[in-house]
N, C-alpha and C. Protein backbone atom coordinates (compact mmCIF):
# COMPACT_ATOMS: atom_id res chain seq x y z
N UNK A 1 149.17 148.42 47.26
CA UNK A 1 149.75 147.10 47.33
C UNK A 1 148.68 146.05 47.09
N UNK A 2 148.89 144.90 46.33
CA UNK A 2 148.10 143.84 46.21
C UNK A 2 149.02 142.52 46.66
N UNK A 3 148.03 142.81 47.83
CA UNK A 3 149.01 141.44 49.04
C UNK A 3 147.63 140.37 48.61
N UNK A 4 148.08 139.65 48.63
CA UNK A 4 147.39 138.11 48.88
C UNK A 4 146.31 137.83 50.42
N UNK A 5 145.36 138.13 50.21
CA UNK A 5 144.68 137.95 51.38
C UNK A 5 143.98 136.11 51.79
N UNK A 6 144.39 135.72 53.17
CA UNK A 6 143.97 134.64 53.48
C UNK A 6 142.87 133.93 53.29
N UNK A 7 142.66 132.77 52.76
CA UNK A 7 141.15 132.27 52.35
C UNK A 7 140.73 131.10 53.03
N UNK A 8 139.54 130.71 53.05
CA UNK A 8 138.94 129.65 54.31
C UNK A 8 139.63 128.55 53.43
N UNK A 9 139.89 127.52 54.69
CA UNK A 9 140.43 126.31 54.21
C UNK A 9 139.34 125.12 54.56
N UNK A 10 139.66 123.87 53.91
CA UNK A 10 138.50 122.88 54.26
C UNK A 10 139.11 122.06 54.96
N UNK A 11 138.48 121.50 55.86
CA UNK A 11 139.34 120.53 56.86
C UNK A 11 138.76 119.58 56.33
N UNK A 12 137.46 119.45 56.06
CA UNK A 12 136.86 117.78 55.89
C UNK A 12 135.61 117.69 54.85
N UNK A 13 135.58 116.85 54.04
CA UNK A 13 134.87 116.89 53.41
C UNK A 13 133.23 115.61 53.49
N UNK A 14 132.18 115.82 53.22
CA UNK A 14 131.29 114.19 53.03
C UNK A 14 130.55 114.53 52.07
N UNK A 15 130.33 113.46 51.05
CA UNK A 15 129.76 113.58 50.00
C UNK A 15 128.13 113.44 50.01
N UNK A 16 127.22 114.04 49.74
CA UNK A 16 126.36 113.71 49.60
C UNK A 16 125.13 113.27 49.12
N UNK A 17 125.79 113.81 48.04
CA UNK A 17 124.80 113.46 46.44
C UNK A 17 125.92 113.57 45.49
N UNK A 18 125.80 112.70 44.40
CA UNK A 18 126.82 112.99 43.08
C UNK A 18 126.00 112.70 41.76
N UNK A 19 125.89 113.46 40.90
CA UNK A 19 125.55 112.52 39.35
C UNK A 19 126.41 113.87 38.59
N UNK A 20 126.08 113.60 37.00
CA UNK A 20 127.00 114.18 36.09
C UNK A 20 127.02 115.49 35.95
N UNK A 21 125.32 116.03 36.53
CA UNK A 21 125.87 118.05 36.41
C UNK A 21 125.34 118.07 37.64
N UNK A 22 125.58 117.82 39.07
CA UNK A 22 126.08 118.26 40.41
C UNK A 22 126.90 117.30 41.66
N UNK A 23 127.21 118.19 42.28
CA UNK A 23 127.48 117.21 43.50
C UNK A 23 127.37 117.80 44.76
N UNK A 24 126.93 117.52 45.68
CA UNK A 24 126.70 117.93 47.11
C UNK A 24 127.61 117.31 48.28
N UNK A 25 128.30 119.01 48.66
CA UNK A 25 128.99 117.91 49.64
C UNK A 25 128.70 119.00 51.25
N UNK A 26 129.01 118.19 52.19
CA UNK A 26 128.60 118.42 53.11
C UNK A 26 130.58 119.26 53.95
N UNK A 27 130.75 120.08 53.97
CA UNK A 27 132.22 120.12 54.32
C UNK A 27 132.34 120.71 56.00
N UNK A 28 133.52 120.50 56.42
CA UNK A 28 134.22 121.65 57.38
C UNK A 28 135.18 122.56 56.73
N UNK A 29 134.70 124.03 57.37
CA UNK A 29 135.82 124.98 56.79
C UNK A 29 136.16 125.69 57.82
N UNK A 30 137.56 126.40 57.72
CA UNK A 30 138.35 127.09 58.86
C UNK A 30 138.35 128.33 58.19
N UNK A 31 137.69 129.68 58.88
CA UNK A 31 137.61 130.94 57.93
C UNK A 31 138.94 130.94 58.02
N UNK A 32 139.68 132.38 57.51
CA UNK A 32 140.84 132.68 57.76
C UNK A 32 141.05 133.60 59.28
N UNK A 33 139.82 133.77 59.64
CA UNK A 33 139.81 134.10 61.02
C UNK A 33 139.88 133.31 62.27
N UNK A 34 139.62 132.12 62.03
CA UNK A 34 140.46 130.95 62.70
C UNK A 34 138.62 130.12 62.72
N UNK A 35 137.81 130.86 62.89
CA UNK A 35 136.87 130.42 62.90
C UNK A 35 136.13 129.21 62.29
N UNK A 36 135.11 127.80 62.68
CA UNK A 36 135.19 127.04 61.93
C UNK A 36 133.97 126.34 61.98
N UNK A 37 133.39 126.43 60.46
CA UNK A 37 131.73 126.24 60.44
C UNK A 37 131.53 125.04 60.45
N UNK A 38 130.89 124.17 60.90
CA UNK A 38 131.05 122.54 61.04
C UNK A 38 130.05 122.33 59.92
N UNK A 39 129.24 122.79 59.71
CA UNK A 39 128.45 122.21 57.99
C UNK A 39 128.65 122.86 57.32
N UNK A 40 129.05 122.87 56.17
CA UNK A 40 128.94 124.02 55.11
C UNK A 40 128.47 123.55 53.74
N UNK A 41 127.06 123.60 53.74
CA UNK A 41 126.30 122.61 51.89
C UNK A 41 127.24 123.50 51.22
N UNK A 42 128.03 122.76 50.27
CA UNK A 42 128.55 123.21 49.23
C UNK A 42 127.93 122.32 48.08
N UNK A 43 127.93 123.13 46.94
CA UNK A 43 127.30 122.48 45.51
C UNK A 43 128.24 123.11 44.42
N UNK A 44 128.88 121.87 43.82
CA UNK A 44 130.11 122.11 43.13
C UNK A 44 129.39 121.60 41.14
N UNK A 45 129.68 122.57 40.76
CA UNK A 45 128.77 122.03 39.03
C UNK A 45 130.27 121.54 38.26
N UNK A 46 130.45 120.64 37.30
CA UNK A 46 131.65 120.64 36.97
C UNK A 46 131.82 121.64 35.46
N UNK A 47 130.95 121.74 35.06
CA UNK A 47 131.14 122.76 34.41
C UNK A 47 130.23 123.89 34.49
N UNK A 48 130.71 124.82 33.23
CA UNK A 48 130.43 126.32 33.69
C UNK A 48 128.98 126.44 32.55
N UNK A 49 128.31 127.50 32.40
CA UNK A 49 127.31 128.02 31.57
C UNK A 49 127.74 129.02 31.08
N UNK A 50 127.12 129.32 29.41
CA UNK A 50 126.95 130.38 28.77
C UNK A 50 125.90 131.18 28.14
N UNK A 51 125.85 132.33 28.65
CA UNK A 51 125.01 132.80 28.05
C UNK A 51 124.44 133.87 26.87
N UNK A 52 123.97 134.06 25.91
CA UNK A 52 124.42 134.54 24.79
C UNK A 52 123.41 135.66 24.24
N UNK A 53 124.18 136.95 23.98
CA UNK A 53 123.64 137.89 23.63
C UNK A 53 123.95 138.27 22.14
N UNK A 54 122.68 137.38 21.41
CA UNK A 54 123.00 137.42 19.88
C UNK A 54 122.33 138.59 19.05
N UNK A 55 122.84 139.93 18.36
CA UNK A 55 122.01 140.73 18.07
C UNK A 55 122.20 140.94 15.98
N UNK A 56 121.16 141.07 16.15
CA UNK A 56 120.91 141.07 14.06
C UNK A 56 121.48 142.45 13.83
N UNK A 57 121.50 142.81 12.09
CA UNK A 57 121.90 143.77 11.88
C UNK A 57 120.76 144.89 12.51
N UNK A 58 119.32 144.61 12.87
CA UNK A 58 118.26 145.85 12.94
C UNK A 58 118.87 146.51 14.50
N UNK A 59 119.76 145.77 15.16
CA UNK A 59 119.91 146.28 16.84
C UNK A 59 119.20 145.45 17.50
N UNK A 60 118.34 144.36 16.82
CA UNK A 60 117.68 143.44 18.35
C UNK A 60 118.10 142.36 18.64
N UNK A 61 118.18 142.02 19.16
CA UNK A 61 118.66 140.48 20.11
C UNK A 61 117.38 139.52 20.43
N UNK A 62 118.26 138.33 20.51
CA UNK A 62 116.95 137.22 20.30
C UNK A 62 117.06 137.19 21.57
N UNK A 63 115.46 136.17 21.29
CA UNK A 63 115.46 135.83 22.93
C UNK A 63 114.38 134.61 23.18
N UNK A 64 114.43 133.27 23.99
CA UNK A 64 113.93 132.23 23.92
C UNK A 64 112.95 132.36 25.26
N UNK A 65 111.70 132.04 24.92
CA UNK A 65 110.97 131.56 25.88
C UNK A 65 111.24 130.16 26.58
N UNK A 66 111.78 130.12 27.78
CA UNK A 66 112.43 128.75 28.18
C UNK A 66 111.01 128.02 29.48
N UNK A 67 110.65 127.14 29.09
CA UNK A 67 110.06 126.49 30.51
C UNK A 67 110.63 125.93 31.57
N UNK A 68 110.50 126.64 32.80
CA UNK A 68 111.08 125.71 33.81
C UNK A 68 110.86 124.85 34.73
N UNK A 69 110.99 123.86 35.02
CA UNK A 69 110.14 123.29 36.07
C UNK A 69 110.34 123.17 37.46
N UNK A 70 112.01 124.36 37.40
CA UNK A 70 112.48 124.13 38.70
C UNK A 70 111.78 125.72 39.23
N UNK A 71 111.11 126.52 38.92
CA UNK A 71 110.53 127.92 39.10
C UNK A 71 108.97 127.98 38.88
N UNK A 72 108.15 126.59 37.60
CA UNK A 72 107.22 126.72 37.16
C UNK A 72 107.00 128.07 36.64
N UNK A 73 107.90 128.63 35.26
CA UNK A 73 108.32 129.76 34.49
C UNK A 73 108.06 129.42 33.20
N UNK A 74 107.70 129.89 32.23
CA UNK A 74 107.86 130.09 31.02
C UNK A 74 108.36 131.42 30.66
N UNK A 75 109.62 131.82 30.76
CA UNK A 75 110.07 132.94 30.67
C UNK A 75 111.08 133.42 29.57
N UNK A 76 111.07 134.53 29.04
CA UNK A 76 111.96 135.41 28.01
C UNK A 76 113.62 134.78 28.92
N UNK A 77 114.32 134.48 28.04
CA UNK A 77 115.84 134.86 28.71
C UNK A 77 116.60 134.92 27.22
N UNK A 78 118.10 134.68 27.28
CA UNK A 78 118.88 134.83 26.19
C UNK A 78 119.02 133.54 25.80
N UNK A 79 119.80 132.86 24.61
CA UNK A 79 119.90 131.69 24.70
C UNK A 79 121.12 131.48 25.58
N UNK A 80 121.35 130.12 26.26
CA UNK A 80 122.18 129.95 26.99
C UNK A 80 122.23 128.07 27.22
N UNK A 81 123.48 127.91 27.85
CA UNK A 81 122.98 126.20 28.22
C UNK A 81 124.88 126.01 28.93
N UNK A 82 125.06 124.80 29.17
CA UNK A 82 126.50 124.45 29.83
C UNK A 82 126.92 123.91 28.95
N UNK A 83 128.23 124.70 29.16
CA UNK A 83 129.84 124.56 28.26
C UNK A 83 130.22 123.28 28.88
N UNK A 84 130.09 122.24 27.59
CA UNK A 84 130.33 121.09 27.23
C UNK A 84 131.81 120.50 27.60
N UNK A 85 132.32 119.53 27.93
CA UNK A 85 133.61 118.76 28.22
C UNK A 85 134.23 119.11 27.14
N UNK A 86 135.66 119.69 27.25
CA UNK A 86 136.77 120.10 26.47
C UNK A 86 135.88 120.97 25.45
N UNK A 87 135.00 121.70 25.36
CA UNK A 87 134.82 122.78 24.46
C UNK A 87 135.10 124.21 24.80
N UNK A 88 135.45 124.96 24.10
CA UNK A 88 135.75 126.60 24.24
C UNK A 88 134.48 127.04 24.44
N UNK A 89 134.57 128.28 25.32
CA UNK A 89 133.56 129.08 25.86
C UNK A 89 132.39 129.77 24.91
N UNK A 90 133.38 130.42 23.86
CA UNK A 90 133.06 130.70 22.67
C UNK A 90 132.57 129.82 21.19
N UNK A 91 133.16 128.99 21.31
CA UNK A 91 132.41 127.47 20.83
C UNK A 91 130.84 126.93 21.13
N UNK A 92 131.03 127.10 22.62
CA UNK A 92 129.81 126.77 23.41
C UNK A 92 128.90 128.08 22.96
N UNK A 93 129.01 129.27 22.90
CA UNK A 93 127.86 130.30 22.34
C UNK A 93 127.61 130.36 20.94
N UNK A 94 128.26 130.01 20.09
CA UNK A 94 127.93 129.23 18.96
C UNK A 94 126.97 128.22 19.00
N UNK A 95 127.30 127.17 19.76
CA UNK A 95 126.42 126.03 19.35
C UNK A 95 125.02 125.99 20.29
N UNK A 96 125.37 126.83 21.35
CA UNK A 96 124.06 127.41 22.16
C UNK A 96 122.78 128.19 21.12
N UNK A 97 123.37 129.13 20.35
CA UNK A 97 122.31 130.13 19.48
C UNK A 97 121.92 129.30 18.83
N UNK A 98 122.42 128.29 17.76
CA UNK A 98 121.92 127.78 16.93
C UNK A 98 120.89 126.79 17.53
N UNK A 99 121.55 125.95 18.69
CA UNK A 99 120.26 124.81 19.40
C UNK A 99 119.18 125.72 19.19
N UNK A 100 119.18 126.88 20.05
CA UNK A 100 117.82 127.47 20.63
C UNK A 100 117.34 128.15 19.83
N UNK A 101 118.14 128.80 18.57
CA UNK A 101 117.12 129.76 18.03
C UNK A 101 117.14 129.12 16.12
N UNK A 102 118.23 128.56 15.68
CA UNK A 102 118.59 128.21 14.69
C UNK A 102 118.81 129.15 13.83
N UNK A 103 119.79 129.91 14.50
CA UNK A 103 120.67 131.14 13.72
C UNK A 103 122.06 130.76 13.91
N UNK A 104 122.96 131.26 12.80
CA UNK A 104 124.26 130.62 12.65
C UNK A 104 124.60 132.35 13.40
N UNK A 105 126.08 132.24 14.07
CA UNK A 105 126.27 133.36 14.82
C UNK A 105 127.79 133.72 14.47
N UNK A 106 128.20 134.75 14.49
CA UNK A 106 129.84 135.13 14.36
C UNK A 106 130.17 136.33 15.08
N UNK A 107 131.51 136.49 14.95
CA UNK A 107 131.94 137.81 16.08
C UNK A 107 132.18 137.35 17.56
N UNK A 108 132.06 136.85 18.06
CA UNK A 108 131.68 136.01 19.49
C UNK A 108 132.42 136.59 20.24
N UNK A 109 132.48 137.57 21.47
CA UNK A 109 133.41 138.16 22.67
C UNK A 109 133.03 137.87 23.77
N UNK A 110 133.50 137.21 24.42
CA UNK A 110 133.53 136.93 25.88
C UNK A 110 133.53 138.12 26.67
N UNK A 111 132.20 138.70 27.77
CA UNK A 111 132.33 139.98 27.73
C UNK A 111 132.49 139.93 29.27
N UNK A 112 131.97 138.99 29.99
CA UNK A 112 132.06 138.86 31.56
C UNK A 112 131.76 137.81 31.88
N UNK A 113 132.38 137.19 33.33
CA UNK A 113 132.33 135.97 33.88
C UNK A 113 131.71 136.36 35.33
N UNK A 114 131.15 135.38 36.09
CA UNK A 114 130.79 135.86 37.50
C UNK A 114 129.95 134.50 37.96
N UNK A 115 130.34 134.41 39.18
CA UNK A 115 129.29 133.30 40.53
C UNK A 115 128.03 133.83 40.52
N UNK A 116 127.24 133.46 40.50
CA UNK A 116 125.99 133.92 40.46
C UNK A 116 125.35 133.07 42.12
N UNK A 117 126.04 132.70 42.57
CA UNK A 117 125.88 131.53 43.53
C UNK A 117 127.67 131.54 44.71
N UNK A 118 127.75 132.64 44.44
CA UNK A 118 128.97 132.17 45.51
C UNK A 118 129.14 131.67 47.04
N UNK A 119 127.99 132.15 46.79
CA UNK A 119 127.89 131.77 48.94
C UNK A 119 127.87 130.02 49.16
N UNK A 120 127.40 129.57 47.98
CA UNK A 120 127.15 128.35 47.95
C UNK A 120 127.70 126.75 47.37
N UNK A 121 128.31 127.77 45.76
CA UNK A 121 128.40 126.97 44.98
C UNK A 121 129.83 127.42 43.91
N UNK A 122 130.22 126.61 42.82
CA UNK A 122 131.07 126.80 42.43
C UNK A 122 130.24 127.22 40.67
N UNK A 123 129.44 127.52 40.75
CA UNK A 123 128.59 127.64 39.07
C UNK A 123 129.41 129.00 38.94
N UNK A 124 129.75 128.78 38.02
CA UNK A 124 130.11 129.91 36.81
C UNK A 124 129.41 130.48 35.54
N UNK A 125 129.36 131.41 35.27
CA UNK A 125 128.38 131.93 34.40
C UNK A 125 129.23 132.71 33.61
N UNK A 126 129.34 132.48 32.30
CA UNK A 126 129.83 133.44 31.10
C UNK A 126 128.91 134.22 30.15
N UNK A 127 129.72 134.90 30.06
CA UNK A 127 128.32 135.84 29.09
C UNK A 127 129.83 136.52 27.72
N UNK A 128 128.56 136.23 26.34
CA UNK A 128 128.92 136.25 25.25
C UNK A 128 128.08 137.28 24.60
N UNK A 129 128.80 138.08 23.88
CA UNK A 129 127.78 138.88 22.71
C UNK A 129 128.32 138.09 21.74
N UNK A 130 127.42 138.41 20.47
CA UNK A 130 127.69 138.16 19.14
C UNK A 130 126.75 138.26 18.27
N UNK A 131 127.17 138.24 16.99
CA UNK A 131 126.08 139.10 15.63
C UNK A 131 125.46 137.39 14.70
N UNK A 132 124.01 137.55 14.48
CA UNK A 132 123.37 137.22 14.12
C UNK A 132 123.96 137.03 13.02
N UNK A 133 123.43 135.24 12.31
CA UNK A 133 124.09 135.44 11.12
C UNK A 133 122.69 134.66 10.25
N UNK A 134 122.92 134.14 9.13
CA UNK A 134 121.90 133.31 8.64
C UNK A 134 121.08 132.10 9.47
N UNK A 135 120.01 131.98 9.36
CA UNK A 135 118.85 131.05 9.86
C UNK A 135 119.13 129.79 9.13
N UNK A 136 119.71 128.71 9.49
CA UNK A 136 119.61 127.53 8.57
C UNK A 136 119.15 126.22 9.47
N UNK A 137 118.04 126.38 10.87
CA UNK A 137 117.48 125.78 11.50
C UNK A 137 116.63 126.47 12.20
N UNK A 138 115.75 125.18 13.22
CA UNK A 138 115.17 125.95 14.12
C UNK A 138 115.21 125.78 15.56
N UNK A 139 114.55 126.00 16.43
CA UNK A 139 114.83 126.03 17.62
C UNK A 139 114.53 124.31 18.46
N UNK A 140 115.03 124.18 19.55
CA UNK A 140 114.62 122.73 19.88
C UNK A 140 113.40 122.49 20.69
N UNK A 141 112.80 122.32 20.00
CA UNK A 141 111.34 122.30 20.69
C UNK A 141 111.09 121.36 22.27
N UNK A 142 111.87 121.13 22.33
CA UNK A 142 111.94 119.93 23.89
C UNK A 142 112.80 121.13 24.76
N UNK A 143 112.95 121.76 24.72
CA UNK A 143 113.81 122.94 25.44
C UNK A 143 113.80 124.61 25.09
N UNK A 144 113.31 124.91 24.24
CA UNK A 144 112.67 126.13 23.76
C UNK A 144 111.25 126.24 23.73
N UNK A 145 109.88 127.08 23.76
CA UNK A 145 108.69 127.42 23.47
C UNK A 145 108.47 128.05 22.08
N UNK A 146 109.40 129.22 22.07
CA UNK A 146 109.16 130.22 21.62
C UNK A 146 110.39 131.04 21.45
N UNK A 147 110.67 131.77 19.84
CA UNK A 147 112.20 132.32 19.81
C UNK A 147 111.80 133.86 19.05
N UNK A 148 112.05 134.88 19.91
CA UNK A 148 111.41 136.25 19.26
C UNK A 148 112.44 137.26 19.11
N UNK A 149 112.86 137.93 18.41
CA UNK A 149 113.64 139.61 18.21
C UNK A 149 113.22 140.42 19.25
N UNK A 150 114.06 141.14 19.71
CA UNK A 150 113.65 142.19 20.65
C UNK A 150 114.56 143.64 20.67
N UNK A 151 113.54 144.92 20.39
CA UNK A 151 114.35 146.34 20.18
C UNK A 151 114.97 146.39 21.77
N UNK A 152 115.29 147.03 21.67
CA UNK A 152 116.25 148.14 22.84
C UNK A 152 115.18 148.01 23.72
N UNK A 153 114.18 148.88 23.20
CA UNK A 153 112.98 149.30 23.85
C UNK A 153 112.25 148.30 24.75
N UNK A 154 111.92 147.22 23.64
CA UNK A 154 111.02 145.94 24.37
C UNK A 154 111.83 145.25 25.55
N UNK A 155 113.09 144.85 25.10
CA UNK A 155 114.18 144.48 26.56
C UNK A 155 114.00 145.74 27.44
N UNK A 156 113.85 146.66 27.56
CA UNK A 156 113.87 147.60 28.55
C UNK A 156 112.61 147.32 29.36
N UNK A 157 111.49 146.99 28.66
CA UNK A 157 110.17 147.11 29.26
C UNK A 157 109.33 145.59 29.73
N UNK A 158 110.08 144.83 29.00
CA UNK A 158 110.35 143.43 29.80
C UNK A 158 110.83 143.60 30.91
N UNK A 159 111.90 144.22 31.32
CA UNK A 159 113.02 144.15 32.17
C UNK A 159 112.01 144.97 33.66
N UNK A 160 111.52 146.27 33.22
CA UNK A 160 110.74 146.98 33.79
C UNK A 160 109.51 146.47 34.51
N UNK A 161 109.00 145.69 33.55
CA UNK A 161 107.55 144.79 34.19
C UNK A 161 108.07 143.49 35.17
N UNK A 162 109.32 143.27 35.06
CA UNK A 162 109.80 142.06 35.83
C UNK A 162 109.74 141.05 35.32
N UNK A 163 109.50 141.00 33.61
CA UNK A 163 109.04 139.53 33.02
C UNK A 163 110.72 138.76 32.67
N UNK A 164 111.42 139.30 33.02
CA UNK A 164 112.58 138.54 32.71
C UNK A 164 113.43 138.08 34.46
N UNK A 165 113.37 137.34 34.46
CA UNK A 165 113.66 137.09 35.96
C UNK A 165 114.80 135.78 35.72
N UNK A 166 115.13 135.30 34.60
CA UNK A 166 116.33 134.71 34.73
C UNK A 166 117.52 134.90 35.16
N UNK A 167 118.69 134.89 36.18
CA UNK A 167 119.50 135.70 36.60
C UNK A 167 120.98 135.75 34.94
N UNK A 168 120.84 134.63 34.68
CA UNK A 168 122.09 135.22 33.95
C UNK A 168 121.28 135.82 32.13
N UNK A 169 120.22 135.23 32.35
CA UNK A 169 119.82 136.39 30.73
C UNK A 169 119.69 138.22 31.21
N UNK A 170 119.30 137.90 32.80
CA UNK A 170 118.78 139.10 33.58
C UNK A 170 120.14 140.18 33.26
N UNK A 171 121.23 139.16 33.68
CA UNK A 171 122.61 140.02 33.80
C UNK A 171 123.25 139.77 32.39
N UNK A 172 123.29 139.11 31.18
CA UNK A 172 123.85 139.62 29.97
C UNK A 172 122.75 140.57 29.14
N UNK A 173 121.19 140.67 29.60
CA UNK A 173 120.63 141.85 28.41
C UNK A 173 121.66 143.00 29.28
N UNK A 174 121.49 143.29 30.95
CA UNK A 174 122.40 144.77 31.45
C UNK A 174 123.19 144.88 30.93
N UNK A 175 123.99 144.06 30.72
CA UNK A 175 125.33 144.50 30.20
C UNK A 175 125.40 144.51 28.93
N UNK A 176 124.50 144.29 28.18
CA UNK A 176 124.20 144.64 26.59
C UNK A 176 123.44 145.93 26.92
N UNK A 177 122.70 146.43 27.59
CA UNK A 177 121.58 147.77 27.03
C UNK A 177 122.83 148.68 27.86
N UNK A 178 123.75 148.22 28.79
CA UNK A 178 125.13 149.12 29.67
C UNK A 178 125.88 149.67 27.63
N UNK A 179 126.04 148.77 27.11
CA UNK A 179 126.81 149.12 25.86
C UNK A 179 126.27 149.50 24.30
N UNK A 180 124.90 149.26 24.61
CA UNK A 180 124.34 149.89 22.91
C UNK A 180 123.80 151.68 23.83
């Protein structure tokens, strides 16, 4: 049987920070056990992210050296960025590959969605494969370092040494090396 199971409700909400990609709010919630947490930081994103597993005809997949300043990282991940107001998911991994790597892309499948943040937050994370197509740019240098090919092998041994520590490039190469 798939019964509908009870979910925490919010009694009250206070805002505490707002601008255009977050907002912080400070809430009350009633579990469904009657129970009732008097703070609960919630962080609500209004939109979602994608992240993109673009691979050429040789079997490798690109991959952008991204700097961060919220980790102090310069790290391997996939290309990725947030799905834009009224754009398709798949739209958005299109115009993601090309920003970051300046490869035109086709085939595009939406392969999994997931919270990467649920305890906390409402971020959503999509993950896209798709096939490499012609180079007719390059990468954006104010948001990229560095844009490299990578075998089977080298994602495996990245992955192994710990040099990839982005969570959602972390979780679309798995589920790309789960299917080649």
């Amino acid at each position: 049987m798939n019964e509908r199971k009870p979910l925490p409700e919010r009694l009250d909400r206070e805002t505490v920070f707002e601008s255009d990609y977050l907002k912080l709010y400070l809430d009350r919630v009633r579990q469904p056990n009657g129970y009732v947490i008097e703070k609960f930081h919630y962080v609500e994103y209004p939109r979602p992210a994608v992240g993109v597993v673009v691979e050429n005809d040789q079997g490798q997949v690109a991959l952008c050296r991204v700097p961060r300043y919220t980790s102090m990282t310069n790290d391997w991940s996939v290309p990725a960025g947030g799905v834009e107001k009224d754009e398709d998911v798949l739209e958005s991994a299109r115009r993601e590959v090309w920003e970051e790597t300046g490869f035109e892309s086709a085939d595009h499948r939406l392969i999994y969605t997931y919270y990467p943040q649920q305890g906390s937050s409402n971020k959503l994370f999509q993950v896209v494969f798709c096939r490499a197509g012609e180079c007719t740019g390059s990468f954006d240098p104010d948001e990229i370092s560095e844009v490299g090919w990578f075998a089977k092998a080298e994602v495996e041994e990245l992955i192994a040494r710990g040099e990839m520590r982005d969570g959602l490039g972390l979780t679309a190469l798995l589920l790309w090396l789960q299917s080649v």
